[in-house]
PDB file of N, CA and C in Angstrom:
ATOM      1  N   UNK A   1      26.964   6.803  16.521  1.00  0.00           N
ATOM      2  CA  UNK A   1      25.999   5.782  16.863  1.00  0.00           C
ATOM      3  C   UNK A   1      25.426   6.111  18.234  1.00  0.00           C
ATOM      4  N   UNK A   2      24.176   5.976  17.994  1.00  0.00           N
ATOM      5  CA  UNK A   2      23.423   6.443  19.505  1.00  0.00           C
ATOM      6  C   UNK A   2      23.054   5.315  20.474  1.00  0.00           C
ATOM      7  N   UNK A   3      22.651   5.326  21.085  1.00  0.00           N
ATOM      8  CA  UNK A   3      21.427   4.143  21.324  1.00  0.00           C
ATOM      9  C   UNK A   3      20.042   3.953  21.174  1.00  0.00           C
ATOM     10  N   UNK A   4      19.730   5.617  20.873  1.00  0.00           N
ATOM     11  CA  UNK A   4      18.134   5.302  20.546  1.00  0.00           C
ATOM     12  C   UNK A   4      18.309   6.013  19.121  1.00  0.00           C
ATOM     13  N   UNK A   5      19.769   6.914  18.863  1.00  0.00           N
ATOM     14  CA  UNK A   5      18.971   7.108  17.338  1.00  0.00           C
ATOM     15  C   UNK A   5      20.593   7.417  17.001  1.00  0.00           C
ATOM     16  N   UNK A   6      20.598   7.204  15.713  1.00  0.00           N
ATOM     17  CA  UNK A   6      21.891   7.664  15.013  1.00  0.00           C
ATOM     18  C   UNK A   6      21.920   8.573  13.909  1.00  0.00           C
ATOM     19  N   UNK A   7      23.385   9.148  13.428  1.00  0.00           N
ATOM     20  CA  UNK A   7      23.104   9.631  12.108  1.00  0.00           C
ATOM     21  C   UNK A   7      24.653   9.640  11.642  1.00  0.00           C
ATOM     22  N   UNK A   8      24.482  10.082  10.603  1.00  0.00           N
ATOM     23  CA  UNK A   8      25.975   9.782   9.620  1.00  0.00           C
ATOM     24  C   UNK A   8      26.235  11.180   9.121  1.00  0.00           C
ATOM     25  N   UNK A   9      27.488  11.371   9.165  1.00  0.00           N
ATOM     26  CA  UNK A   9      27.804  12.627   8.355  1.00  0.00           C
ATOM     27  C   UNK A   9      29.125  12.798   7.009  1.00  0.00           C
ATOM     28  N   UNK A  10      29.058  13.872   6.568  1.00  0.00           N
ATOM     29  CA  UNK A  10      30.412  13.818   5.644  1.00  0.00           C
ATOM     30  C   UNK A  10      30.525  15.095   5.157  1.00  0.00           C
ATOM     31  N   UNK A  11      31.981  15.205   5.043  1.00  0.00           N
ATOM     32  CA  UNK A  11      31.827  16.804   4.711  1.00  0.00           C
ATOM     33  C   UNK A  11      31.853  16.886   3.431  1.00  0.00           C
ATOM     34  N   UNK A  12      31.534  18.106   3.279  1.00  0.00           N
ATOM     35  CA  UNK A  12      30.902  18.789   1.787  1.00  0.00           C
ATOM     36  C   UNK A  12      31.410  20.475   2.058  1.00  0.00           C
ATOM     37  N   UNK A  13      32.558  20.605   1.164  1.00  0.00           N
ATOM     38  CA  UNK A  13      33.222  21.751   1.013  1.00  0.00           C
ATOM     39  C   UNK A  13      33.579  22.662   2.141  1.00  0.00           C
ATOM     40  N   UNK A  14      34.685  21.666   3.015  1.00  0.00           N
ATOM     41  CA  UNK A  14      35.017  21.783   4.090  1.00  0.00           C
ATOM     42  C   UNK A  14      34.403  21.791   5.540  1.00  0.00           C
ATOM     43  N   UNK A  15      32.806  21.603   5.337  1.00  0.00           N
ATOM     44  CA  UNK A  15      32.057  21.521   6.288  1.00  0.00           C
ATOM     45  C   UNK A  15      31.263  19.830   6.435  1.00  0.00           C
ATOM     46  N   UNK A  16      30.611  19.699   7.648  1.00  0.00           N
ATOM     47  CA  UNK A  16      30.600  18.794   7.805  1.00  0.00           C
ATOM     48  C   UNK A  16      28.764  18.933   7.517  1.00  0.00           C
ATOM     49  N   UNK A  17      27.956  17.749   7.210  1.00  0.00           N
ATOM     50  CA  UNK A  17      26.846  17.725   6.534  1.00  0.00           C
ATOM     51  C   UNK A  17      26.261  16.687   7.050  1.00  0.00           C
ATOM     52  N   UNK A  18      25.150  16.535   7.693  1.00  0.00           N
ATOM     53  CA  UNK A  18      24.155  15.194   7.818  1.00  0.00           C
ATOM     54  C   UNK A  18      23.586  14.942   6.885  1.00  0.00           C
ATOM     55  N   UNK A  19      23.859  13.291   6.747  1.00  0.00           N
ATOM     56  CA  UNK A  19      23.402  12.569   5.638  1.00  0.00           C
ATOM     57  C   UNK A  19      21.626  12.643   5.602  1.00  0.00           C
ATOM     58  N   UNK A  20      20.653  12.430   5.254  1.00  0.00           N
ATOM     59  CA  UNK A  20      19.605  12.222   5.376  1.00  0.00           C
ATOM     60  C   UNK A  20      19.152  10.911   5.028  1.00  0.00           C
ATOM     61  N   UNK A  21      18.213  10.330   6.176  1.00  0.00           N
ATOM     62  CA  UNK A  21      17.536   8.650   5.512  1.00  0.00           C
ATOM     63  C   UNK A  21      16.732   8.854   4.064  1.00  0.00           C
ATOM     64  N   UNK A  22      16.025   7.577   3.983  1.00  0.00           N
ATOM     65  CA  UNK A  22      15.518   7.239   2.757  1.00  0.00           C
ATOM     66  C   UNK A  22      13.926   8.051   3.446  1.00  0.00           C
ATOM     67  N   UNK A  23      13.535   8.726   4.978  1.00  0.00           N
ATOM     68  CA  UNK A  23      12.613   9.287   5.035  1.00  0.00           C
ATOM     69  C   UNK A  23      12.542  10.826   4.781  1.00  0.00           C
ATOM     70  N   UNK A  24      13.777  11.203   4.678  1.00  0.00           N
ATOM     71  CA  UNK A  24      14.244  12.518   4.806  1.00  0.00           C
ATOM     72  C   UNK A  24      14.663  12.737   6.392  1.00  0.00           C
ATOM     73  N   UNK A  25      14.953  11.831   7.170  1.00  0.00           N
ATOM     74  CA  UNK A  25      15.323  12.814   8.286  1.00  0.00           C
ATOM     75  C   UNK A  25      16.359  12.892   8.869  1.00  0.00           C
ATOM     76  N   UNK A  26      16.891  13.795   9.973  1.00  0.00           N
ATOM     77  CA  UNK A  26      18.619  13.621   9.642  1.00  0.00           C
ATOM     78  C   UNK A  26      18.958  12.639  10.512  1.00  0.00           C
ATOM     79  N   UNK A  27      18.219  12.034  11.483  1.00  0.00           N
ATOM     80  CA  UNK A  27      18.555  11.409  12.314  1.00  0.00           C
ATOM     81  C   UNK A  27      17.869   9.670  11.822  1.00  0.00           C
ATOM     82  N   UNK A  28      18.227   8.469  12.402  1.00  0.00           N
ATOM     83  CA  UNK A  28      17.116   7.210  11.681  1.00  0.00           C
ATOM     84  C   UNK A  28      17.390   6.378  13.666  1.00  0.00           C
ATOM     85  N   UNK A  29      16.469   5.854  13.764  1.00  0.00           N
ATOM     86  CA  UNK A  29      16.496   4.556  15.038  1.00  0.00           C
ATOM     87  C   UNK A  29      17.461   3.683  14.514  1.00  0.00           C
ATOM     88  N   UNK A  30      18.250   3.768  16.137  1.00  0.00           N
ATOM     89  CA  UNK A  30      18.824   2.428  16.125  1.00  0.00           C
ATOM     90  C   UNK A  30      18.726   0.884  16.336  1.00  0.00           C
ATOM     91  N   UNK A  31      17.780   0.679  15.440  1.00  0.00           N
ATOM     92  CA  UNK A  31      16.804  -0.618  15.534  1.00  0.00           C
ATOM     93  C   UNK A  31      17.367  -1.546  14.160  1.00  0.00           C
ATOM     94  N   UNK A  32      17.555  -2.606  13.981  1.00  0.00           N
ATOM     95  CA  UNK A  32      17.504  -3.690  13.293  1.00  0.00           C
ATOM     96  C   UNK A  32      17.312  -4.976  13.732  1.00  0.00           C
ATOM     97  N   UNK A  33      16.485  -5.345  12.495  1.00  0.00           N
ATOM     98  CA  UNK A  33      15.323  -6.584  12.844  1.00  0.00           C
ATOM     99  C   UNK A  33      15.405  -7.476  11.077  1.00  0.00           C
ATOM    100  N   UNK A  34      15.201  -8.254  11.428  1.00  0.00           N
ATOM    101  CA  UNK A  34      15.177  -9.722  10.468  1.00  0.00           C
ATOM    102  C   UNK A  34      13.569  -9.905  10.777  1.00  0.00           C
ATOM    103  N   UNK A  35      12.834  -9.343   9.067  1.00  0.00           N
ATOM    104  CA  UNK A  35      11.525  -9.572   9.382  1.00  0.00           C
ATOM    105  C   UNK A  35      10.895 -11.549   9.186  1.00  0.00           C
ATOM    106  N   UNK A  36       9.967 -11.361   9.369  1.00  0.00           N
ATOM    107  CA  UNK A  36       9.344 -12.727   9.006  1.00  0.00           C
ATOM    108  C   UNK A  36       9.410 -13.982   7.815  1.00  0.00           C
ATOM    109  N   UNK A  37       9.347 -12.875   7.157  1.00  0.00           N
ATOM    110  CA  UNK A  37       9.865 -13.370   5.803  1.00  0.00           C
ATOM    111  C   UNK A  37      11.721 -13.088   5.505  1.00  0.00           C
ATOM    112  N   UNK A  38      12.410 -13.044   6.340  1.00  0.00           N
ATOM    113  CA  UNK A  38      14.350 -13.173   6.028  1.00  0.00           C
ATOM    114  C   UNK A  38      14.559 -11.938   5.655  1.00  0.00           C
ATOM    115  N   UNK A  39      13.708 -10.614   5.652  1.00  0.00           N
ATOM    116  CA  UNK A  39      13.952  -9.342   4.793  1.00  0.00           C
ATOM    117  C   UNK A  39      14.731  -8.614   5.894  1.00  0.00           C
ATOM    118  N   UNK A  40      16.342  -8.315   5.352  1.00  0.00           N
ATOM    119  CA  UNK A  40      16.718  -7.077   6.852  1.00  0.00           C
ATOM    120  C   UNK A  40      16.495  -5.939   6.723  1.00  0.00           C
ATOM    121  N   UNK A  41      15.804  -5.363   7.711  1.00  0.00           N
ATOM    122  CA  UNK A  41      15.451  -3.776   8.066  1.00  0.00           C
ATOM    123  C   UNK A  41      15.785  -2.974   9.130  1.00  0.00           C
ATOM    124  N   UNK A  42      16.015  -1.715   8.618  1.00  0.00           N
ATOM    125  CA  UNK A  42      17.370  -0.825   9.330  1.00  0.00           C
ATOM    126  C   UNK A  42      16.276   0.418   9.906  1.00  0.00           C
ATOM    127  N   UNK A  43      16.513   0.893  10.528  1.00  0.00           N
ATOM    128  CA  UNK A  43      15.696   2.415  11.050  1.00  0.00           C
ATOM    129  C   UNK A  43      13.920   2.207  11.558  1.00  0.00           C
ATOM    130  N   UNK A  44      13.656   3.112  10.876  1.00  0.00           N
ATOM    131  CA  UNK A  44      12.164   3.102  10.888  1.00  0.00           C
ATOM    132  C   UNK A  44      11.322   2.142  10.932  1.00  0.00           C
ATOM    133  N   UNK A  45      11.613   1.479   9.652  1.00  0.00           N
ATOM    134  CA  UNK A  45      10.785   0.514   9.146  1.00  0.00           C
ATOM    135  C   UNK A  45      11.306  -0.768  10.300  1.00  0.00           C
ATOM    136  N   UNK A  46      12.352  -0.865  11.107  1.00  0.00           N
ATOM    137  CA  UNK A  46      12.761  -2.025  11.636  1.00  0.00           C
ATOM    138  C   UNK A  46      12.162  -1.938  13.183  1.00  0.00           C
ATOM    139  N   UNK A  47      11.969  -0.555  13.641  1.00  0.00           N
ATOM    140  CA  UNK A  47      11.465   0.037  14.657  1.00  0.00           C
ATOM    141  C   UNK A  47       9.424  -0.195  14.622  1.00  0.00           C
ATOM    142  N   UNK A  48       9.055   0.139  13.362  1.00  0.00           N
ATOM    143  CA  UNK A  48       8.044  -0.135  12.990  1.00  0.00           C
ATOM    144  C   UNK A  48       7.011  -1.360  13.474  1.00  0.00           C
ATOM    145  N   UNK A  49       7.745  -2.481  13.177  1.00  0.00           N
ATOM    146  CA  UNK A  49       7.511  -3.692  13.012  1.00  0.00           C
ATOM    147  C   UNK A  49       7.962  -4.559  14.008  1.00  0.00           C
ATOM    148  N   UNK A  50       8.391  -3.704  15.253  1.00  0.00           N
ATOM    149  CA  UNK A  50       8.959  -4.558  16.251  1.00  0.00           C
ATOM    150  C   UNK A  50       7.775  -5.093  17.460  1.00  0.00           C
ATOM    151  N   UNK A  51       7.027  -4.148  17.347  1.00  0.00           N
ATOM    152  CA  UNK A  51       5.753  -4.690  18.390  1.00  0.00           C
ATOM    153  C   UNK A  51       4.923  -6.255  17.697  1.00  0.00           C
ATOM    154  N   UNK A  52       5.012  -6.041  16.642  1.00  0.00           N
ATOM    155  CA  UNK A  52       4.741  -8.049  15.732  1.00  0.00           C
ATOM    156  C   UNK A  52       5.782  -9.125  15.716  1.00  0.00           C
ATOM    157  N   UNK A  53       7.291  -8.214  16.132  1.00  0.00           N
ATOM    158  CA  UNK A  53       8.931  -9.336  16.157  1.00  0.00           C
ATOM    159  C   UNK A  53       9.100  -8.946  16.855  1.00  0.00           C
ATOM    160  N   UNK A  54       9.292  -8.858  18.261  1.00  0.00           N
ATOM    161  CA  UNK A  54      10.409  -8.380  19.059  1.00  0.00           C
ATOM    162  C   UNK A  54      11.287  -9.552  19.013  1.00  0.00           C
ATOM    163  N   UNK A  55      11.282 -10.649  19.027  1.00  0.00           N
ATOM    164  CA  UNK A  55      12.296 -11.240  19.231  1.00  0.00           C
ATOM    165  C   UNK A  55      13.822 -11.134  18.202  1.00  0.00           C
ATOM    166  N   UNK A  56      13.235 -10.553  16.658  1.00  0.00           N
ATOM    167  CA  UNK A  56      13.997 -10.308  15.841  1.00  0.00           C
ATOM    168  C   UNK A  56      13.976  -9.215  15.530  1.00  0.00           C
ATOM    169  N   UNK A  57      14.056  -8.255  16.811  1.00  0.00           N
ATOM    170  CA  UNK A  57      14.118  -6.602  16.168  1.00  0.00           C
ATOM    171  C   UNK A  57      15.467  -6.137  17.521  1.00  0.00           C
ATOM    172  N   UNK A  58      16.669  -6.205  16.876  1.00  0.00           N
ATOM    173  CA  UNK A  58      17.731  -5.344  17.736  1.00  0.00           C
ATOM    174  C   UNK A  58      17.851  -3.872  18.191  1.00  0.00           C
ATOM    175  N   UNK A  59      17.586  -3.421  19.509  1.00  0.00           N
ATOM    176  CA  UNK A  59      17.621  -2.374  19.769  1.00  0.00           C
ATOM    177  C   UNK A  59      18.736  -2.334  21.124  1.00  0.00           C
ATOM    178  N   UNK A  60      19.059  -0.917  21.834  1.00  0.00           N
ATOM    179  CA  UNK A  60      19.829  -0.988  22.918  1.00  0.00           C
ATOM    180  C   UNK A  60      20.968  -1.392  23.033  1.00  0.00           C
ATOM    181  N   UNK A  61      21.731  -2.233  21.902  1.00  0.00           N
ATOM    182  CA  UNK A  61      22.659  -3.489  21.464  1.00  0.00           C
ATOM    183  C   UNK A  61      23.758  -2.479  22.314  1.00  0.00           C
ATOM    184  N   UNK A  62      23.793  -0.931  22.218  1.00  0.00           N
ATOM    185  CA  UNK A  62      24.819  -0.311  22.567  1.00  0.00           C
ATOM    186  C   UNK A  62      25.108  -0.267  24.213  1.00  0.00           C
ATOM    187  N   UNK A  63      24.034  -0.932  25.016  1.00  0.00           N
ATOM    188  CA  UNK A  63      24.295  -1.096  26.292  1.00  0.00           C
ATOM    189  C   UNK A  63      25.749  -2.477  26.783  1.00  0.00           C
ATOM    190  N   UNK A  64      25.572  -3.256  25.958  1.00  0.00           N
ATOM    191  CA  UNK A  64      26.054  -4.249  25.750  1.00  0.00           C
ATOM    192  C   UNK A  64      27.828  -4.241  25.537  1.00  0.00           C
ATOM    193  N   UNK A  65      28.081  -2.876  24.526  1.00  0.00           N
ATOM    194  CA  UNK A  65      29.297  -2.880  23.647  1.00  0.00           C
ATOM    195  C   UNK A  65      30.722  -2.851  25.412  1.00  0.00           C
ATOM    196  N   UNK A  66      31.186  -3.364  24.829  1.00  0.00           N
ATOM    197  CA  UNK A  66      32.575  -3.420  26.015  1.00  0.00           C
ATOM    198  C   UNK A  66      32.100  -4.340  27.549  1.00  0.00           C
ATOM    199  N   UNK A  67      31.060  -4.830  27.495  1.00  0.00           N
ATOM    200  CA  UNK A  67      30.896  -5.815  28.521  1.00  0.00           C
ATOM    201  C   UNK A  67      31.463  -7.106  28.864  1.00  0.00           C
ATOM    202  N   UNK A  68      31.227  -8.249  29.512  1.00  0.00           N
ATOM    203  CA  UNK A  68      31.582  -9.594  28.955  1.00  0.00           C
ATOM    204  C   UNK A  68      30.443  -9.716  30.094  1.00  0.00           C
ATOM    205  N   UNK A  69      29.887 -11.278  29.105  1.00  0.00           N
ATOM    206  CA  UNK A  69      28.370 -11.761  28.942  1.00  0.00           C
ATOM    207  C   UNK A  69      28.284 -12.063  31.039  1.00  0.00           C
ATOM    208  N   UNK A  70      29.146 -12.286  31.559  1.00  0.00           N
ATOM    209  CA  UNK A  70      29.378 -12.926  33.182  1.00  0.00           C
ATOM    210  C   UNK A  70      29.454 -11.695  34.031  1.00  0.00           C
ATOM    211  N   UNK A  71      29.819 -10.590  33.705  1.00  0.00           N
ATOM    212  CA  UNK A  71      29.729  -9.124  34.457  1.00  0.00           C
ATOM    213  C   UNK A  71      28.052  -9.025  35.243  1.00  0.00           C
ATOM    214  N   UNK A  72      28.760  -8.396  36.413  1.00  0.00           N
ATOM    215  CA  UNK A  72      27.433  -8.530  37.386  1.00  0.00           C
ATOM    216  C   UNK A  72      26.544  -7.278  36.753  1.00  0.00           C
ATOM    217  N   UNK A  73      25.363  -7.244  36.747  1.00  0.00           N
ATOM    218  CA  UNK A  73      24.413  -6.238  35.781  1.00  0.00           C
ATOM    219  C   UNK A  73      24.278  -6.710  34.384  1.00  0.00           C
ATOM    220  N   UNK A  74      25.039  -7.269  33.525  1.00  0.00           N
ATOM    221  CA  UNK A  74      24.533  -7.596  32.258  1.00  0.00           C
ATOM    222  C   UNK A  74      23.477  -8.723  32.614  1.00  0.00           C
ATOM    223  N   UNK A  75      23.091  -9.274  33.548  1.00  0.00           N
ATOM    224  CA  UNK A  75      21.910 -10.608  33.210  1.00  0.00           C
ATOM    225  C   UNK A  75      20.420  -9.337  33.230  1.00  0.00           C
ATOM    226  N   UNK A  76      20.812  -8.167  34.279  1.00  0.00           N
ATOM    227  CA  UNK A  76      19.640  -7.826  34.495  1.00  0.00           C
ATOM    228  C   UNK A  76      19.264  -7.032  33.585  1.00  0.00           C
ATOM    229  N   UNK A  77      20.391  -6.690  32.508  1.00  0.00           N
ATOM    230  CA  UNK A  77      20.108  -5.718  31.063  1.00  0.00           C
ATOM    231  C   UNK A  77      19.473  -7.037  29.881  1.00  0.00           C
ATOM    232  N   UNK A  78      20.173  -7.768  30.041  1.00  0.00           N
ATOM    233  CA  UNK A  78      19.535  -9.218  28.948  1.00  0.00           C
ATOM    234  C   UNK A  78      18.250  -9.203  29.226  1.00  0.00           C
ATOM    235  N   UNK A  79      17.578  -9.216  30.730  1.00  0.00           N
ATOM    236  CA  UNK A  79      15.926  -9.892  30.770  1.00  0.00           C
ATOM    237  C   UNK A  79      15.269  -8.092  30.484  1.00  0.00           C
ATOM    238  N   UNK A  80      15.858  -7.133  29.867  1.00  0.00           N
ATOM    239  CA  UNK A  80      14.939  -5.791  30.021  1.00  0.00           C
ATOM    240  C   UNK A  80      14.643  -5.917  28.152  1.00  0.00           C
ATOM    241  N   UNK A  81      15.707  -6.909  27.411  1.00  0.00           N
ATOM    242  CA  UNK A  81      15.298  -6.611  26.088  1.00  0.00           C
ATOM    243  C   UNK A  81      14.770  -7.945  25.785  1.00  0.00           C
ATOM    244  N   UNK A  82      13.805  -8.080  24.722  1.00  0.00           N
ATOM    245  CA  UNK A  82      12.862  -9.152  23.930  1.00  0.00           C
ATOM    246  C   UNK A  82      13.854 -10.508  23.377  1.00  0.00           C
ATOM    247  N   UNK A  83      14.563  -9.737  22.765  1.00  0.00           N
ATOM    248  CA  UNK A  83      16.000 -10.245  21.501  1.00  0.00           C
ATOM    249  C   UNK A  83      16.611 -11.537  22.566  1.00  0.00           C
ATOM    250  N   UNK A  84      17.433 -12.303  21.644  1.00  0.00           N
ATOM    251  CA  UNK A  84      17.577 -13.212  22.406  1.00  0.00           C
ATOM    252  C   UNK A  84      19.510 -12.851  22.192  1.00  0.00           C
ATOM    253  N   UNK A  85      20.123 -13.188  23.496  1.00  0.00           N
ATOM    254  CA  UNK A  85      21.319 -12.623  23.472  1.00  0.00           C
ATOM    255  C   UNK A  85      22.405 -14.043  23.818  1.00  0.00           C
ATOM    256  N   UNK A  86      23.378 -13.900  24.209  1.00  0.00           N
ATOM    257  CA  UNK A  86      24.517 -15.107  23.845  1.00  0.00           C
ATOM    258  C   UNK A  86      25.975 -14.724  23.976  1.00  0.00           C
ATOM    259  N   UNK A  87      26.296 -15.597  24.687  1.00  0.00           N
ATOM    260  CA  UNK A  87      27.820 -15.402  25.310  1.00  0.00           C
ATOM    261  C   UNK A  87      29.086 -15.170  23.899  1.00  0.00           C
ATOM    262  N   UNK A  88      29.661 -14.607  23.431  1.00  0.00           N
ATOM    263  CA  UNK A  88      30.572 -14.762  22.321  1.00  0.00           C
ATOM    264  C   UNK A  88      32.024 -15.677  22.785  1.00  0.00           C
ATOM    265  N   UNK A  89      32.299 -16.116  21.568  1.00  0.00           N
ATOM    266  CA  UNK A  89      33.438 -16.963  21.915  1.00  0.00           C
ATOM    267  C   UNK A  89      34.667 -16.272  22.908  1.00  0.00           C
ATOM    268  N   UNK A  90      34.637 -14.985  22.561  1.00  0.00           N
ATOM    269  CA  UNK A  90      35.506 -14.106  23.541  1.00  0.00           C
ATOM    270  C   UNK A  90      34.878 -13.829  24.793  1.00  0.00           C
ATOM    271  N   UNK A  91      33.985 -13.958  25.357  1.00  0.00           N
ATOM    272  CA  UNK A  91      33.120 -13.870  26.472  1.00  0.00           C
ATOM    273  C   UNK A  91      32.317 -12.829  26.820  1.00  0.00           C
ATOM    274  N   UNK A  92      32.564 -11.723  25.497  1.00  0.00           N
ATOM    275  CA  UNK A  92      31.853 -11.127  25.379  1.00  0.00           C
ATOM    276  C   UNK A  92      30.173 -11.215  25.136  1.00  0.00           C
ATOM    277  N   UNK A  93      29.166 -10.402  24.800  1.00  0.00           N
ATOM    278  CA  UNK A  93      27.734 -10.414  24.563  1.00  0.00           C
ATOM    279  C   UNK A  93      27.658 -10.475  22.668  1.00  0.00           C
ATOM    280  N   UNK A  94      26.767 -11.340  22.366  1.00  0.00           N
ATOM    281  CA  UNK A  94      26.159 -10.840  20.832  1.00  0.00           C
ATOM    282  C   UNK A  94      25.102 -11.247  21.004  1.00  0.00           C
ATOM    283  N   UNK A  95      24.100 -10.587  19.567  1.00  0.00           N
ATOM    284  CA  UNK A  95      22.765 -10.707  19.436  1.00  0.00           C
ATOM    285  C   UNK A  95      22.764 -12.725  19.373  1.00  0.00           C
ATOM    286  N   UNK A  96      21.519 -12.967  19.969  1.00  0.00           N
ATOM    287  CA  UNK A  96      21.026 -14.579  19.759  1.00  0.00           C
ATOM    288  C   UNK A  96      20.997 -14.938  18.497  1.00  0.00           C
ATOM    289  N   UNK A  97      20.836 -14.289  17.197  1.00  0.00           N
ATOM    290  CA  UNK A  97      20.636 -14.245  16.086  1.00  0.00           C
ATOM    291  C   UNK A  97      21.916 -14.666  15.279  1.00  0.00           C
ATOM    292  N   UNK A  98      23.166 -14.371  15.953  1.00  0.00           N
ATOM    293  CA  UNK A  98      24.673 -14.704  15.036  1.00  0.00           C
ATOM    294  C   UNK A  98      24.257 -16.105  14.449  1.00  0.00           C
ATOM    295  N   UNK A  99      24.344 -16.867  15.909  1.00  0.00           N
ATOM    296  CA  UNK A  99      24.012 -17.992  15.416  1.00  0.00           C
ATOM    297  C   UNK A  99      23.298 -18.699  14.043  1.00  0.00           C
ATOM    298  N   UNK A 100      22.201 -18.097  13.729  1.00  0.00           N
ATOM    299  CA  UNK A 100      21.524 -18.750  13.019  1.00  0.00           C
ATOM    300  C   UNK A 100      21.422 -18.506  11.666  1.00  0.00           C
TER     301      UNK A 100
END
């Protein structure tokens, strides 16, 4: 898992193999977004469509991973993304979106 792009692998006769997306490429964005209409979209297409949603398009999420939401620097990473973000019951960070 990246932060701006990921990919998946598996081996195939002792070697290891990148999976390819549904575009063909070996790599896809690490973007997911809940479009307008409730549809979830992963990669491209979620990256696509984020300049019309930002508020429901997750990106960067990996800045976040091992923080807790009160750490000095996470407020100033919260106001750099669109998405709306939220303290977790553990005091950790999640997307604004669990909620709903």
């Amino acid at each position: 898992m990246g932060t701006t792009n990921s990919a998946m692998a598996i081996v195939r006769g002792g070697e290891p193999a990148i999976i390819e997306n549904a575009e063909g490429a070996r790599t896809t964005p690490s973007v997911v977004a809940i479009s307008k209409t409730g549809e979830r979209l992963v990669g491209l297409l979620a990256k696509r469509q984020s300049v019309t949603n930002p508020k429901n398009t997750v990106y960067q999420i990996k800045r976040f991973i091992g923080h807790s939401f009160d750490e000095p620097g996470v407020e100033k990473d919260r106001k750099m993304v669109p998405f709306e973000t939220q303290k977790s019951a553990n005091g950790g960070i999640e997307d604004g979106s669990a909620s709903r």
